[in-house]
Protein backbone atom coordinates (compact mmCIF):
# COMPACT_ATOMS: atom_id res chain seq x y z
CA UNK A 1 -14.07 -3.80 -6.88
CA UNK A 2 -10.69 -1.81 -7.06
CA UNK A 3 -8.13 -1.20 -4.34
CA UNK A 4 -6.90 1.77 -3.65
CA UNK A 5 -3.53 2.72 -1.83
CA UNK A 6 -3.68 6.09 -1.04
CA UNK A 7 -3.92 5.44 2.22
CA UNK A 8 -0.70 4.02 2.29
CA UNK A 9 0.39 7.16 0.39
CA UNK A 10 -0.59 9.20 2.83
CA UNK A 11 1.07 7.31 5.52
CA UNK A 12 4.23 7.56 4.10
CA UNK A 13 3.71 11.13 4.03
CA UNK A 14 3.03 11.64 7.69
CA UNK A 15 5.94 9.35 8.20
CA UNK A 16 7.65 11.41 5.91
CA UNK A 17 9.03 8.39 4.32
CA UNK A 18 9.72 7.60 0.78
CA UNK A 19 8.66 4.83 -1.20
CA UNK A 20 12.40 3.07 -1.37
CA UNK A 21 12.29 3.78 2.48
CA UNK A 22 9.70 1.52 2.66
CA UNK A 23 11.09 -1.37 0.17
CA UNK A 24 13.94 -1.66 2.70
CA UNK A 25 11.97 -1.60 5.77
CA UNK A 26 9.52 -4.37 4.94
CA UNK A 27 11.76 -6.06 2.58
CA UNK A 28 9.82 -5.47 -0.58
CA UNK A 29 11.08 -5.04 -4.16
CA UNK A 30 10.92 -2.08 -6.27
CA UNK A 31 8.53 -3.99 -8.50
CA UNK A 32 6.03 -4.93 -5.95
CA UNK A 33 6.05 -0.91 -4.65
CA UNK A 34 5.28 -0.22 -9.27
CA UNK A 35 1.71 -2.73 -8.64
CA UNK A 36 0.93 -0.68 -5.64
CA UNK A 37 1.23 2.63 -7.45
CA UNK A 38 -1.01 1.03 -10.03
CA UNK A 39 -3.94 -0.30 -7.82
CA UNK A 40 -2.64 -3.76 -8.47
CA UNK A 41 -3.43 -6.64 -6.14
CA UNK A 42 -0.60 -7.97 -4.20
CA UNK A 43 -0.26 -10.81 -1.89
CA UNK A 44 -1.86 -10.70 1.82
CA UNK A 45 2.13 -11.70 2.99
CA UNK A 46 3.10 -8.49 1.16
CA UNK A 47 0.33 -6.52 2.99
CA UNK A 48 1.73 -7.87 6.16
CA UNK A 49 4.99 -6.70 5.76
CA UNK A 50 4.33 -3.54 5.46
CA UNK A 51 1.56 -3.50 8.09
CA UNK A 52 4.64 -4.39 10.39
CA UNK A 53 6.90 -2.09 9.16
CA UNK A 54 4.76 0.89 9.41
CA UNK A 55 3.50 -0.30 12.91
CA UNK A 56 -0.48 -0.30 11.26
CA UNK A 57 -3.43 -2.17 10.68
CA UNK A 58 -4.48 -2.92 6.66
CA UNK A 59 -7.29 -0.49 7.03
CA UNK A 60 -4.71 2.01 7.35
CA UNK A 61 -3.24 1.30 4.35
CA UNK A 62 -5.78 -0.05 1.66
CA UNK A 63 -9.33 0.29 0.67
CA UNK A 64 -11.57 -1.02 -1.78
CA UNK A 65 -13.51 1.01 -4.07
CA UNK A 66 -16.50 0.31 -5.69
CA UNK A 67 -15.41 0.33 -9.70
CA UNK A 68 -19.33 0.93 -11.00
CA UNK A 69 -18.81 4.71 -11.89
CA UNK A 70 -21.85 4.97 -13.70
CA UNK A 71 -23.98 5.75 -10.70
């Protein structure tokens, strides 16, 4: 299974917030915003943050995608 972020993406969006916005509002670095934008895992205490700092719930930022594409 994959992650995907676009959720979080979106979010942003309707925020109308940018990425760096978001670094400095849940206190994440630049680097963990690059495994985001890559589908990367990150830590459930890195989830949290920004779950607080965008006043949501990790549905509303992250889902996981079934990676068998050959269905």
């Amino acid at each position: 299974m994959k992650v995907s972020y676009k959720k979080l993406w979106k979010l942003l969006i309707d925020k109308d917030m940018k990425k760096r916005d978001l670094e400095r509002c849940a206190g994440i670095s630049h680097y963990t915003i690059n495994k985001l934008n890559h589908g990367e895992n990150v830590t459930t205490d890195i989830l949290g943050k920004i779950c607080k700092a965008l006043g949501c719930t990790i549905n509303d930022i992250m889902e996981f995608i079934d990676d068998d594409s050959a269905q």
